[in-house]
C-alpha atoms as a PDB file:
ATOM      1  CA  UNK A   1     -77.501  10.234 -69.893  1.00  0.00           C
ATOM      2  CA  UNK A   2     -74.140   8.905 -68.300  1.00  0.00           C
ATOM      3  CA  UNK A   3     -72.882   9.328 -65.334  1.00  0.00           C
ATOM      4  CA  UNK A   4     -69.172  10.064 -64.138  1.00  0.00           C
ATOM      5  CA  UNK A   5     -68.127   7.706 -61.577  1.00  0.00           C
ATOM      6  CA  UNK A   6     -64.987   7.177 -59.869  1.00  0.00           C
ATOM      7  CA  UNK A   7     -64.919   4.695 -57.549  1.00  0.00           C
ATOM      8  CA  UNK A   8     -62.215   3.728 -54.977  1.00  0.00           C
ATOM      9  CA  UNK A   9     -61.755  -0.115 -54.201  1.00  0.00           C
ATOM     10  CA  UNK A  10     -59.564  -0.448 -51.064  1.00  0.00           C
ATOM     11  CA  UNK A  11     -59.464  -4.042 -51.460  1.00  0.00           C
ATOM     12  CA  UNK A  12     -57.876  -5.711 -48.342  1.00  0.00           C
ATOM     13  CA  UNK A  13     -56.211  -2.720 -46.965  1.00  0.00           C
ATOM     14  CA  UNK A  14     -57.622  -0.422 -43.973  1.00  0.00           C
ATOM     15  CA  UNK A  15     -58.286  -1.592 -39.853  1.00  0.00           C
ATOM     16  CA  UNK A  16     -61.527   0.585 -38.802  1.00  0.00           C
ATOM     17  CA  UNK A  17     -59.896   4.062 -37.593  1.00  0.00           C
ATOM     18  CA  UNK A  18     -57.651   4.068 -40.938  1.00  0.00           C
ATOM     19  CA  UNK A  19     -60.828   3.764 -42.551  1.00  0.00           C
ATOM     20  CA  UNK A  20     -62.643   6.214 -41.115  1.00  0.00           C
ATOM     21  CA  UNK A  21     -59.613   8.792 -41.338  1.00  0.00           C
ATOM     22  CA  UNK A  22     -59.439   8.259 -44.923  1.00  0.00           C
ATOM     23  CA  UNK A  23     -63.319   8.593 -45.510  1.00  0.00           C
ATOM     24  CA  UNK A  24     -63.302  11.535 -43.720  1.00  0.00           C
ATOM     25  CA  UNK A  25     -60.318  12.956 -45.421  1.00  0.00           C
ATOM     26  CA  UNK A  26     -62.079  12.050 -48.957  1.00  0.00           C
ATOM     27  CA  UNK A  27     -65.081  13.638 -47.764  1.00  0.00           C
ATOM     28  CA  UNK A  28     -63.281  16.766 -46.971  1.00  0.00           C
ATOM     29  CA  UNK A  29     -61.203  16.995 -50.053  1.00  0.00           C
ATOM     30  CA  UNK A  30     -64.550  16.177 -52.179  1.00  0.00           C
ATOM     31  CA  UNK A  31     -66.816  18.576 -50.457  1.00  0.00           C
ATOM     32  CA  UNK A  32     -67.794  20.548 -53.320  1.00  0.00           C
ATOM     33  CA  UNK A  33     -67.856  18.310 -56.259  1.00  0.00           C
ATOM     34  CA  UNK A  34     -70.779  18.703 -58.409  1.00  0.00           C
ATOM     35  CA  UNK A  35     -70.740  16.609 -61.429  1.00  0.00           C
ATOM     36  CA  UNK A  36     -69.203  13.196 -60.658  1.00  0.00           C
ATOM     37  CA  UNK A  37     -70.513  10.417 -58.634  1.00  0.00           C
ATOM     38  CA  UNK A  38     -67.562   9.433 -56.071  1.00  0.00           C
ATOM     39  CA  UNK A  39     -68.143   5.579 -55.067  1.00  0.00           C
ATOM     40  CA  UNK A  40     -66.202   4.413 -52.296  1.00  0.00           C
ATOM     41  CA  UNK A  41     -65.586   0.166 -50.989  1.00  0.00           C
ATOM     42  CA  UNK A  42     -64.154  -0.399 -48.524  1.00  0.00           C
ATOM     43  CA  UNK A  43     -63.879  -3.916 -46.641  1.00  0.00           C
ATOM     44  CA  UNK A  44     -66.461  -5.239 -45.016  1.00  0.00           C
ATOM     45  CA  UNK A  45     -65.598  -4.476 -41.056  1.00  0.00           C
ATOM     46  CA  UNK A  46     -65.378  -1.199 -41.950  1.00  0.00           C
ATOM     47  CA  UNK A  47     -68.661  -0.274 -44.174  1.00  0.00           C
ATOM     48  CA  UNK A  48     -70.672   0.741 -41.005  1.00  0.00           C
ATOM     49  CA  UNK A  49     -68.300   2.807 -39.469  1.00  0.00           C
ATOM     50  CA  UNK A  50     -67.583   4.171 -42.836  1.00  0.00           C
ATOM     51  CA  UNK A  51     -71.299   5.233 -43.956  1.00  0.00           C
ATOM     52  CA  UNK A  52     -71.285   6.665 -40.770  1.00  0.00           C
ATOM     53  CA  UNK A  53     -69.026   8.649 -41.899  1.00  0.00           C
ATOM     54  CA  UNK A  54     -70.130   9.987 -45.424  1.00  0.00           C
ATOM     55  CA  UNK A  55     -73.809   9.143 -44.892  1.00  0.00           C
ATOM     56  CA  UNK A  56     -74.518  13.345 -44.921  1.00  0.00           C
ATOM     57  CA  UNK A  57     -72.155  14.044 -48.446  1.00  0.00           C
ATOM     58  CA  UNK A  58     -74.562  14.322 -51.317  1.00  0.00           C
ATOM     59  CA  UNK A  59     -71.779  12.850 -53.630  1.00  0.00           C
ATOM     60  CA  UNK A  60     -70.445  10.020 -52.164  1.00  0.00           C
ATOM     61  CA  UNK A  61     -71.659   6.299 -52.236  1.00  0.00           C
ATOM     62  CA  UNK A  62     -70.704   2.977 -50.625  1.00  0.00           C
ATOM     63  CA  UNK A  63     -69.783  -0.065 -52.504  1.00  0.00           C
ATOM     64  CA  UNK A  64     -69.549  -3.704 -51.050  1.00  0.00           C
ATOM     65  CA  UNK A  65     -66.171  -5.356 -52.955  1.00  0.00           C
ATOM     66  CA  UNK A  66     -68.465  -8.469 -52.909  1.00  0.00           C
ATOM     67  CA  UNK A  67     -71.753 -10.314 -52.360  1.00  0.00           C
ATOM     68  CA  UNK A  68     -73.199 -13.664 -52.808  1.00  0.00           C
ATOM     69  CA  UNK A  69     -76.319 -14.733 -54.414  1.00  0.00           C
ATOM     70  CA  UNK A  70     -78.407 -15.769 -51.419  1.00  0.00           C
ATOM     71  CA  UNK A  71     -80.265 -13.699 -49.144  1.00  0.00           C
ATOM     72  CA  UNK A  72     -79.135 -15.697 -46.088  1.00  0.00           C
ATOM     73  CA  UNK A  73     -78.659 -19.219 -45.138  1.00  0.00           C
ATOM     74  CA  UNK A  74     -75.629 -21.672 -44.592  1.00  0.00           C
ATOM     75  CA  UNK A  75     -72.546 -19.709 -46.452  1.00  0.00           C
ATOM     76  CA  UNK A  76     -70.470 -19.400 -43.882  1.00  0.00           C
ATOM     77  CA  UNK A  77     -67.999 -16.626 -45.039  1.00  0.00           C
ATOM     78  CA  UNK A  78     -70.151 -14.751 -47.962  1.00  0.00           C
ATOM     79  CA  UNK A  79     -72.104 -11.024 -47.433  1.00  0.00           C
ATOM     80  CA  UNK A  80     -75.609 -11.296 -48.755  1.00  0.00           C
ATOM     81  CA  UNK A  81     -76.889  -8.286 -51.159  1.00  0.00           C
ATOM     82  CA  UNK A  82     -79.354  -7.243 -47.812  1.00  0.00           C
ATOM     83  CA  UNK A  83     -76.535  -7.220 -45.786  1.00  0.00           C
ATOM     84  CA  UNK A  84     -75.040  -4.415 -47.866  1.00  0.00           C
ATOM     85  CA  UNK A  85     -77.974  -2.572 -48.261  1.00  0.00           C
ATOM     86  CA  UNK A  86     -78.420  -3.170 -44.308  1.00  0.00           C
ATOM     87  CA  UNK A  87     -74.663  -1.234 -44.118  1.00  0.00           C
ATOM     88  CA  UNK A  88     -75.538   1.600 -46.021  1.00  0.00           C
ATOM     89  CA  UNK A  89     -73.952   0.365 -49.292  1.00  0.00           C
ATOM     90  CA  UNK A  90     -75.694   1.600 -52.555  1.00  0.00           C
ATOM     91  CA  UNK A  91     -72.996   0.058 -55.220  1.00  0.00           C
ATOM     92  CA  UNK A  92     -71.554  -3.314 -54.889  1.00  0.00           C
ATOM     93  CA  UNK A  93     -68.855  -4.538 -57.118  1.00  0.00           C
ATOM     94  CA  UNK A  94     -69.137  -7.741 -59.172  1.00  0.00           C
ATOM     95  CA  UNK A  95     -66.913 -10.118 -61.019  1.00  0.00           C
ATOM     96  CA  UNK A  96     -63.391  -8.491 -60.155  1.00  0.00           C
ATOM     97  CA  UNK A  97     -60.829  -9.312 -61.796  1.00  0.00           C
ATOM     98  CA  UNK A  98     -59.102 -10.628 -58.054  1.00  0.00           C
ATOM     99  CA  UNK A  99     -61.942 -12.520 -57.245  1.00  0.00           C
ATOM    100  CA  UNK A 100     -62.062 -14.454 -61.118  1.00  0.00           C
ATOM    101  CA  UNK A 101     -58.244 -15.408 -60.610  1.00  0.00           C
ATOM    102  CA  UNK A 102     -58.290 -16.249 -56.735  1.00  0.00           C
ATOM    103  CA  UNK A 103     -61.335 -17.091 -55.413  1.00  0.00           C
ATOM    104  CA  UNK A 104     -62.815 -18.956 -58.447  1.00  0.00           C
ATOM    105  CA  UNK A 105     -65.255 -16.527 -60.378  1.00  0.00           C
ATOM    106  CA  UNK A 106     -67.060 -17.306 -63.436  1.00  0.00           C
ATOM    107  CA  UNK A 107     -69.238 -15.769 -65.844  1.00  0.00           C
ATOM    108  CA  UNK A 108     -71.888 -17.691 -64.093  1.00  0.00           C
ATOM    109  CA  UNK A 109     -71.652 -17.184 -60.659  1.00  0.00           C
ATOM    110  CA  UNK A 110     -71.028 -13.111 -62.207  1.00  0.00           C
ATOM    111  CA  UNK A 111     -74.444 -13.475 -63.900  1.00  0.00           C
ATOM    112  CA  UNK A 112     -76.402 -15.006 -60.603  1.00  0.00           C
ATOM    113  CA  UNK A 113     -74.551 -11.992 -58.205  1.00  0.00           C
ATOM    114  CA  UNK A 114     -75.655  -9.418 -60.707  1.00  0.00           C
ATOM    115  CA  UNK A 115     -79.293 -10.743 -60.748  1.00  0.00           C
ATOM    116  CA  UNK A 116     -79.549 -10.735 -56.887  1.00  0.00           C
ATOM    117  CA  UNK A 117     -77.720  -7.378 -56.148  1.00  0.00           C
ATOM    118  CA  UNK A 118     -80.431  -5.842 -58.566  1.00  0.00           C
ATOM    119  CA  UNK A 119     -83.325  -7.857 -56.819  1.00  0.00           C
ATOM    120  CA  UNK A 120     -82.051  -6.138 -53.491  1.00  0.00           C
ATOM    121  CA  UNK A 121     -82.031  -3.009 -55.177  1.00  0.00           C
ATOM    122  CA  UNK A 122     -78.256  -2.572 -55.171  1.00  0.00           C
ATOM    123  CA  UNK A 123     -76.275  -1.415 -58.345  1.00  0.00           C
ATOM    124  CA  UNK A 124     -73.633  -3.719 -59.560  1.00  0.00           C
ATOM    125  CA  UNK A 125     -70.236  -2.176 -61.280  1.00  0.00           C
ATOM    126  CA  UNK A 126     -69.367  -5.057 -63.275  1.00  0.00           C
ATOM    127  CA  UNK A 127     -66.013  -5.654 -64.230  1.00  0.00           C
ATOM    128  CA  UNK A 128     -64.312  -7.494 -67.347  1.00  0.00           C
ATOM    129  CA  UNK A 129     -60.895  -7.715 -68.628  1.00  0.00           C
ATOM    130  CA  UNK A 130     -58.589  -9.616 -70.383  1.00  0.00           C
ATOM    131  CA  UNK A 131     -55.077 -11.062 -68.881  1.00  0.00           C
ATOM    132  CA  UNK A 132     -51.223 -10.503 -70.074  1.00  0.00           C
ATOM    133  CA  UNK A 133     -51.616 -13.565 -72.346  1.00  0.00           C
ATOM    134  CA  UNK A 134     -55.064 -13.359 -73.819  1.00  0.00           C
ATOM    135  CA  UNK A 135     -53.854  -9.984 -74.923  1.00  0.00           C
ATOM    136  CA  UNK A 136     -50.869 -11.086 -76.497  1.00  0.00           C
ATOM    137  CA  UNK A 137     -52.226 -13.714 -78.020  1.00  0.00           C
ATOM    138  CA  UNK A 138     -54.408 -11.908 -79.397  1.00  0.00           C
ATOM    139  CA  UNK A 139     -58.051 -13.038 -77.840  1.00  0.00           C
ATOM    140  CA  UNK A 140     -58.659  -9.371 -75.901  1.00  0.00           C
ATOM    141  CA  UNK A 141     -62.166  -9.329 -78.147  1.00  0.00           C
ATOM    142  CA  UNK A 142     -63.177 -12.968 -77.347  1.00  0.00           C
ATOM    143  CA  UNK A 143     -62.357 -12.635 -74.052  1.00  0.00           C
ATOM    144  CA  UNK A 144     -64.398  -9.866 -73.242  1.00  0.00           C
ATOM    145  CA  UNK A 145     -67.076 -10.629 -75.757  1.00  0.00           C
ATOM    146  CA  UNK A 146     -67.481 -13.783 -73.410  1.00  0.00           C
ATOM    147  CA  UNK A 147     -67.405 -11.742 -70.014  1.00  0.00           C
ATOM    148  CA  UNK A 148     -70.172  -9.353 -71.232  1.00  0.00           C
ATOM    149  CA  UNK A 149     -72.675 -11.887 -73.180  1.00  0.00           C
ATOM    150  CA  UNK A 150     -72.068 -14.497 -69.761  1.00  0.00           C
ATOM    151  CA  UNK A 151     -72.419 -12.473 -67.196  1.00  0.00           C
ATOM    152  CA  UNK A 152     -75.604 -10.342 -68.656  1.00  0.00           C
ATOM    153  CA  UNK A 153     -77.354 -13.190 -69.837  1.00  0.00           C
ATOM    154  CA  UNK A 154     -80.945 -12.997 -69.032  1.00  0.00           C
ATOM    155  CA  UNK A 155     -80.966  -9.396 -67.621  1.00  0.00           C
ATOM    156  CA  UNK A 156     -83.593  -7.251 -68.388  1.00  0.00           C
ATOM    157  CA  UNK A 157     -82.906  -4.113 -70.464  1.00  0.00           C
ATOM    158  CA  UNK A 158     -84.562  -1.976 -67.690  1.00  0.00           C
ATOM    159  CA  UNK A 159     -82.120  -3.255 -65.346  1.00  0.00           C
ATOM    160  CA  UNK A 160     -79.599  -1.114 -66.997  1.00  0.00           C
ATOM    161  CA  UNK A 161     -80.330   2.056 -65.431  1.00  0.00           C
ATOM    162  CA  UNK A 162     -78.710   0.579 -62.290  1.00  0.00           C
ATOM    163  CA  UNK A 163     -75.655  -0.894 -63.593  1.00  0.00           C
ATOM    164  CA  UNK A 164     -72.315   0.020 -64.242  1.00  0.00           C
ATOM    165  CA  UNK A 165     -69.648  -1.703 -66.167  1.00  0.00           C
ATOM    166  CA  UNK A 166     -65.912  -1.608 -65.260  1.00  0.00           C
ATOM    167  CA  UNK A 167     -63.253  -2.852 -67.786  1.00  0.00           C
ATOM    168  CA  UNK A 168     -60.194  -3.401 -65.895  1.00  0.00           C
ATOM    169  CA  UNK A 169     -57.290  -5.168 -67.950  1.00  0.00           C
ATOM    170  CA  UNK A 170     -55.569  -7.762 -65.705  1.00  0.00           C
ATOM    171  CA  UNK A 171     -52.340  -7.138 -66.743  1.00  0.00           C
ATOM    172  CA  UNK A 172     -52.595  -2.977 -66.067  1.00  0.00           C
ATOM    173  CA  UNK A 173     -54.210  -3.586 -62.334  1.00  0.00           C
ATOM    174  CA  UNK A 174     -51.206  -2.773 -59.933  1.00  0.00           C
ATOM    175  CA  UNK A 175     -48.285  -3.319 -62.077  1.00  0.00           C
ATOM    176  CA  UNK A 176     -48.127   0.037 -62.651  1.00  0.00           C
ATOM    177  CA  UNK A 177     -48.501  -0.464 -66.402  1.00  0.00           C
ATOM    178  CA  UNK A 178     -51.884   1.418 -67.990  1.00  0.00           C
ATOM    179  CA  UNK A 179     -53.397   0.706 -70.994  1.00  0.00           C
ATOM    180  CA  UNK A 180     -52.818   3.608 -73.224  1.00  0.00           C
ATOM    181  CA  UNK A 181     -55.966   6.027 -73.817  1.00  0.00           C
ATOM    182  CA  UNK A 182     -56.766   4.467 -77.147  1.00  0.00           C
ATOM    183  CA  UNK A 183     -55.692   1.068 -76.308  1.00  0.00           C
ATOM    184  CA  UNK A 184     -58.821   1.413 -73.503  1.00  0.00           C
ATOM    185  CA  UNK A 185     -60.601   3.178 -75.789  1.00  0.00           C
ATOM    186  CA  UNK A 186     -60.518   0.373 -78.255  1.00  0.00           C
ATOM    187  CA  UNK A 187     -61.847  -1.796 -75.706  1.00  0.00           C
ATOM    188  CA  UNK A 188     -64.816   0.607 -73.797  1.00  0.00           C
ATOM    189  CA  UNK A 189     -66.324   1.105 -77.834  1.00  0.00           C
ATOM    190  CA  UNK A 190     -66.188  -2.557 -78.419  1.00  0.00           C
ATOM    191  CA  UNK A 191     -68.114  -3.248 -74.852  1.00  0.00           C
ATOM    192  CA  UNK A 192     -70.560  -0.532 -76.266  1.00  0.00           C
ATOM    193  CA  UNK A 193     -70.971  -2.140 -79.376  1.00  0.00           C
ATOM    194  CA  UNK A 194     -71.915  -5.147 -77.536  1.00  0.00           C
ATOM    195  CA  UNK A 195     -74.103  -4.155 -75.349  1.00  0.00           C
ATOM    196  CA  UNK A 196     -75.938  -2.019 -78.186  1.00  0.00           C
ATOM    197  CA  UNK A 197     -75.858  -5.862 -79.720  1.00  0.00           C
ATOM    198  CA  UNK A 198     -77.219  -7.789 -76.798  1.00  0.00           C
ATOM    199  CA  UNK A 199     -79.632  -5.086 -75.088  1.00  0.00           C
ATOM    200  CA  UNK A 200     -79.976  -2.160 -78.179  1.00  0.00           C
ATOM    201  CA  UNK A 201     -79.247   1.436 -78.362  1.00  0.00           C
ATOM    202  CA  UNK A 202     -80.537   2.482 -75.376  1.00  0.00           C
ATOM    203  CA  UNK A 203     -78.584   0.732 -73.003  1.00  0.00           C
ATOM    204  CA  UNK A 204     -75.557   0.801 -74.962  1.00  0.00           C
ATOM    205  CA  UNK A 205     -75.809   4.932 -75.344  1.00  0.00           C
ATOM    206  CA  UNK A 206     -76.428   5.374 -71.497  1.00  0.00           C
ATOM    207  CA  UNK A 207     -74.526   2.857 -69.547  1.00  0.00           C
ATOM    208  CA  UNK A 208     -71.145   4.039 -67.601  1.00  0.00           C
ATOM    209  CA  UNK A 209     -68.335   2.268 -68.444  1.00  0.00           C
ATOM    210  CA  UNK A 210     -65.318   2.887 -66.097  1.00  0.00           C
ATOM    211  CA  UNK A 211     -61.411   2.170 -66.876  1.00  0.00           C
ATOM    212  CA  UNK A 212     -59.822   0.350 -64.283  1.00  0.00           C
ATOM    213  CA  UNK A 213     -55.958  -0.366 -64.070  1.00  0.00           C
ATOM    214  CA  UNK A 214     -53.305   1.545 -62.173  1.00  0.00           C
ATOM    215  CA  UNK A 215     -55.321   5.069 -63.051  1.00  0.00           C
ATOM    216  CA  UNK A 216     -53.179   7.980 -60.903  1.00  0.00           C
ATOM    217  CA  UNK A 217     -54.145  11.697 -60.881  1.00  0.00           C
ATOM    218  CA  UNK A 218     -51.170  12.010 -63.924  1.00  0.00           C
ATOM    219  CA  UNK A 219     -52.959  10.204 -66.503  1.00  0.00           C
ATOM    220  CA  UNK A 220     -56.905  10.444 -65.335  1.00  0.00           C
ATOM    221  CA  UNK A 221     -57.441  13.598 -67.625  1.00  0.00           C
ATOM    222  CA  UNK A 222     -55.857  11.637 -70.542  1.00  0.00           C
ATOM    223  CA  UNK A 223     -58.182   8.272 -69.992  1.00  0.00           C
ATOM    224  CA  UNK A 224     -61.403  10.925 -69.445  1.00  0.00           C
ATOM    225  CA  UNK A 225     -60.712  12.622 -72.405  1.00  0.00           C
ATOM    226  CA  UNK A 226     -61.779   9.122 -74.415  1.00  0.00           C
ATOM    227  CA  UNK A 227     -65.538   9.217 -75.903  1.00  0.00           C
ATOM    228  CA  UNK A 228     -66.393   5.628 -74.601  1.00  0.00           C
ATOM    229  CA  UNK A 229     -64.517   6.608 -70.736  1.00  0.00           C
ATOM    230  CA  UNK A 230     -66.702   7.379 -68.460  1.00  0.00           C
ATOM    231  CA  UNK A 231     -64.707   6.899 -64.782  1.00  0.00           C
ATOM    232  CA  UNK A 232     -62.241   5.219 -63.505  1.00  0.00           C
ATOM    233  CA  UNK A 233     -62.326   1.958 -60.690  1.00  0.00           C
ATOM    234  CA  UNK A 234     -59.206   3.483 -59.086  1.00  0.00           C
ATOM    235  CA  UNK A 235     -57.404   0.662 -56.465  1.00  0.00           C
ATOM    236  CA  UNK A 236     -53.935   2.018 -55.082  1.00  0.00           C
ATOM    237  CA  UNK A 237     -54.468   6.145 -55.370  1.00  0.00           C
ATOM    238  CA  UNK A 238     -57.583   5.361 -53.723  1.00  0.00           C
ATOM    239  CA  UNK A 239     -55.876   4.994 -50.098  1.00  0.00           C
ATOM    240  CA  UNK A 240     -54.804   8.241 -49.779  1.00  0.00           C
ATOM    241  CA  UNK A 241     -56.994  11.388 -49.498  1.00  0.00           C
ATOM    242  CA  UNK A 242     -54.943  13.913 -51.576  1.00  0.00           C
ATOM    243  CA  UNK A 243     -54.447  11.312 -54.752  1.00  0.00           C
ATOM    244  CA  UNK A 244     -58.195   9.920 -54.864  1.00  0.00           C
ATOM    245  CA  UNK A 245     -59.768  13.478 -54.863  1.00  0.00           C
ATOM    246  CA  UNK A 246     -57.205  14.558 -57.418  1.00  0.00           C
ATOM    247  CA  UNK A 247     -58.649  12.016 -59.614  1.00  0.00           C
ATOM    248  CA  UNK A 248     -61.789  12.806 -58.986  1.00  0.00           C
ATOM    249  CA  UNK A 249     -61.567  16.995 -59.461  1.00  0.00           C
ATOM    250  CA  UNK A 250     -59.747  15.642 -62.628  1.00  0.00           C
ATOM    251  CA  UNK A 251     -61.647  18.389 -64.719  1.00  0.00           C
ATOM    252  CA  UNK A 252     -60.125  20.967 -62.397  1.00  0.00           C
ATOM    253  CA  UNK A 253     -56.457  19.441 -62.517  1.00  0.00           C
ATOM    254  CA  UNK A 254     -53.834  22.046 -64.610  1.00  0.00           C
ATOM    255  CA  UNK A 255     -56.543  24.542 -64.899  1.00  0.00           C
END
């Protein structure tokens, strides 16, 4: 069965008591929330102070925004998968759509960070997503169909269970533009259909698949209410208490 995620990627953004104020203000504002799995990443200086934090909340997780492939070793500047673990983190996000246009990531080095974050028993949210032009000219499909076959090449169907896929269209992430509910909806059935292609109806039928792209708590209950939606990677509305836990009580919004 799938779960409901939303997770909150604070990207570069938080020095360590901002951090802990706004974990402790999610925390608060999330106290009783039963049926969705809140994920939280913060940056790395702050992921000890932060599970510190939520460490006693039955509902909330930890997410690393990164890792490398390696255990440990000569990488000066990369967080190995035991590292995270070591800070409390459950999650770890792969493959973002920040770190493909700045820092150089590739379906590849996707695929080898996926294969080590499961071998260190974290769970990967794996995102994909197309750019401005790709979609206007037309490749969204291609593009995507590329992302998912590369970067889940040669894992095993059982790994599934632990992983979480994340389709975040460039062009939507902080622009303040969305992708229209059927527009992502389009998009989340096609990355079913694949993975029901690549891994069978098992996998496809009970893996997550998250929207990601300027999601606020105004049009969360319109994105949820898509078959193939099942959370939201939230960045901005994350960094504030009151916004992230409206997103997440999004079944109890305009009741």
């Amino acid at each position: 069965m799938r779960k409901t995620i939303i997770a909150g990627n604070w990207k570069m953004n938080m020095n360590l008591p901002e951090a802990e104020a706004l974990a402790s203000g999610i925390m608060c504002e999330c106290l009783h929330v039963q049926d969705v799995e809140i994920v939280i990443a913060p940056p790395f200086t702050a992921l000890v102070p932060v599970w510190e934090k939520i460490k006693m909340h039955r509902r909330i997780r930890l997410s690393g925004q990164n890792c490398f492939w390696e255990e440990k070793g000569a990488f000066t500047g990369e967080i190995s998968p035991a590292m995270l673990i070591d800070a409390g983190c459950t999650y770890v996000i792969i493959g973002h759509s920040e770190r493909r246009q700045f820092f150089g990531e590739t379906d590849e080095t996707v695929n080898r960070k996926i294969a080590a974050a499961l071998r260190f028993g974290l769970k990967p949210i794996v995102c994909v997503g197309e750019t401005l032009s790709e979609r206007d000219g037309g490749k969204t499909f291609e593009v995507i169909e590329r992302q998912i076959t590369g970067g889940f090449k040669e894992i095993l169907k059982s790994d599934f269970q632990k992983i979480v896929v994340a389709y975040e269209p460039v062009w939507a992430i902080g622009t303040g533009k969305t992708a229209t509910p059927a527009q992502a909806e389009e998009v989340h059935s096609f990355i079913r259909s694949l993975l029901r292609r690549e891994k069978g109806d098992e996998v496809a039928e009970n893996t997550s698949i998250l929207y990601g792209g300027s999601v606020t708590p105004d049009n969360v209950k319109a994105i949820m209410s898509e078959a193939d939606i099942d959370g939201a990677l939230v960045g901005g509305a994350s960094l504030k208490p009151e916004s992230f836990s409206k997103i997440v009580k999004f079944k109890e919004e305009g009741k």
